[in-house]
Protein backbone atom coordinates (compact mmCIF):
# COMPACT_ATOMS: atom_id res chain seq x y z
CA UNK A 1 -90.84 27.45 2.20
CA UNK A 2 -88.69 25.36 4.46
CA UNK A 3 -84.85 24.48 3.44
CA UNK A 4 -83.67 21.00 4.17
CA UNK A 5 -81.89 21.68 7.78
CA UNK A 6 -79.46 18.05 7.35
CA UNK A 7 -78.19 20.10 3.41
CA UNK A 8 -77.63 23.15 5.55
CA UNK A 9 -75.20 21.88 7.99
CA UNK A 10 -73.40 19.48 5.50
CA UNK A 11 -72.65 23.08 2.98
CA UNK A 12 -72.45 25.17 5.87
CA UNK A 13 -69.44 22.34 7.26
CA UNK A 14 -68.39 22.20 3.40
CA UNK A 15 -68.10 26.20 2.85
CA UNK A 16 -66.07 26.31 6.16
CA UNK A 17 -63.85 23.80 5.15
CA UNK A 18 -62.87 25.29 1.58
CA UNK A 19 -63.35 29.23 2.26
CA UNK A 20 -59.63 29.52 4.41
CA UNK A 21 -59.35 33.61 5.21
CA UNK A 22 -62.40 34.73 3.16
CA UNK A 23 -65.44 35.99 5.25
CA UNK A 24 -67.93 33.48 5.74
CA UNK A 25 -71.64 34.47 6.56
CA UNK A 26 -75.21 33.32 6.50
CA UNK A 27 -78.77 34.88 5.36
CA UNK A 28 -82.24 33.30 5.27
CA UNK A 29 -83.29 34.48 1.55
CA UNK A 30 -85.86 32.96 -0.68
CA UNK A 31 -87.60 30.85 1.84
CA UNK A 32 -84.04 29.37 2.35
CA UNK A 33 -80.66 29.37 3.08
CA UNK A 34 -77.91 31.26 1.50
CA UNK A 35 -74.35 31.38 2.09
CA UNK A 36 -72.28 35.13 1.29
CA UNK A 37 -68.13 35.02 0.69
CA UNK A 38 -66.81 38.67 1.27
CA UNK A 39 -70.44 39.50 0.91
CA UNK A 40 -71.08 37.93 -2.45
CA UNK A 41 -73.44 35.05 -2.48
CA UNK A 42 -72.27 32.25 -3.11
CA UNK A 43 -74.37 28.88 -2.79
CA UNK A 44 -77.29 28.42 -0.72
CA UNK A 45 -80.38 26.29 -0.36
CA UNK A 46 -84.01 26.36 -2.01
CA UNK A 47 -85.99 23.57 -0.52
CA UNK A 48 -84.04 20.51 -0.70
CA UNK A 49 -82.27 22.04 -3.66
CA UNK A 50 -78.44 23.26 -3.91
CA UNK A 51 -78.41 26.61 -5.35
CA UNK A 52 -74.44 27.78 -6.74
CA UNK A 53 -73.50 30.81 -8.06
CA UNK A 54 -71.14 29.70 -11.14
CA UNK A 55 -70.82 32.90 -13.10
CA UNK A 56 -71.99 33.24 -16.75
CA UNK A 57 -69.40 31.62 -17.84
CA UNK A 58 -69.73 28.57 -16.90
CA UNK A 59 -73.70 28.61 -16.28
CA UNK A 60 -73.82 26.29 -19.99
CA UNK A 61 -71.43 24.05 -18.79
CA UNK A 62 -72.84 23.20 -14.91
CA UNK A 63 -76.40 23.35 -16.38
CA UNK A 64 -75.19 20.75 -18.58
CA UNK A 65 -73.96 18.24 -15.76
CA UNK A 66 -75.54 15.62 -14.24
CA UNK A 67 -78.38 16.28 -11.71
CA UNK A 68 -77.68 20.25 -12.27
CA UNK A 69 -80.09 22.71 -14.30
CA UNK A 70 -81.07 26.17 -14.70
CA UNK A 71 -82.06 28.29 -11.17
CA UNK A 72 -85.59 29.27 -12.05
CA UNK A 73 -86.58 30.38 -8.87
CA UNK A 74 -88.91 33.42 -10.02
CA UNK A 75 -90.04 31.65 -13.19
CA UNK A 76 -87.15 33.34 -15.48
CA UNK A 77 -84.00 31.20 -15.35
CA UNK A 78 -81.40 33.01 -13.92
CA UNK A 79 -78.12 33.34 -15.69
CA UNK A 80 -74.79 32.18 -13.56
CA UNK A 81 -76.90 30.43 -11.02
CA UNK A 82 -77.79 26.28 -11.46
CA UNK A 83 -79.52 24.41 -8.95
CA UNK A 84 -78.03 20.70 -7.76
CA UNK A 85 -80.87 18.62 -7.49
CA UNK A 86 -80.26 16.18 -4.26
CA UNK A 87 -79.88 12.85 -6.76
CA UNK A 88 -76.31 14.81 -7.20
CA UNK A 89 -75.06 15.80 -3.44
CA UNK A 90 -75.36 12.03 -2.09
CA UNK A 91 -71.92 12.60 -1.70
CA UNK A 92 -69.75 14.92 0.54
CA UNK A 93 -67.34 15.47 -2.17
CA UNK A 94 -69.83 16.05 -4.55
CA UNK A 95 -70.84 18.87 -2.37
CA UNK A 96 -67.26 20.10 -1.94
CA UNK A 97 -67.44 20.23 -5.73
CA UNK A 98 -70.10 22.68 -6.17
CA UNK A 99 -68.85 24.34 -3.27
CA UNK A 100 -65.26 24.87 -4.98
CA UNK A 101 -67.62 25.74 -8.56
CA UNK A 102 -68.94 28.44 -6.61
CA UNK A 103 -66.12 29.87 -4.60
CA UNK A 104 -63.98 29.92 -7.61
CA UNK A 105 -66.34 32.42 -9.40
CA UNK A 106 -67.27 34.70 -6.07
CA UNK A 107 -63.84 34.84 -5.44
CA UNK A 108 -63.53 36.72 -8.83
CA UNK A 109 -65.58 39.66 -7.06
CA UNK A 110 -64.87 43.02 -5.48
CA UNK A 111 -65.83 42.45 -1.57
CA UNK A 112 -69.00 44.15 -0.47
């Protein structure tokens, strides 16, 4: 499965912009795209879906947000992980967003 390539360099631009002195790096997982802060993942991208890694507590919340829902990538929704459907990253700052939703939980994290 192919990632959407034009999604890939607007997060990649997005995570840059937002992660300041943490260690940025990239991994083709899943058929996509995923992006590691001080080796934690982070966000990444499923098709032409946003995938963030929001912790368990706040998995209810996101879920609950427009264009956002459960990561169900194996069939088993996965808790502390939502997808962002694109209806909801029209806008760079809606990206930033989920970005900042996702650094603000990885950054909670021993490094790896």
């Amino acid at each position: 499965m192919a990632f959407d390539e034009t999604l890939g360099q607007r997060l990649r631009a997005a995570m840059e912009a937002e992660c300041g002195h943490d260690t940025l790096t990239e991994k083709r997982m899943f058929g996509g795209l995923g992006l590691m802060v001080n080796g934690n993942m982070a966000c990444g991208i499923i098709g032409y879906n946003l995938m963030v890694r929001v912790g368990p507590g706040a998995h209810e919340e996101c879920i609950a947000l427009p264009h956002a829902g459960p990561m169900d990538f194996t069939g088993r929704p996965m808790n502390g992980y939502v997808y962002v459907y694109p209806e909801g990253l029209t806008a760079d700052r809606e990206l930033r967003t989920w970005v900042r939703r996702g650094l603000a939980f990885v950054r909670t994290l021993p490094p790896k």
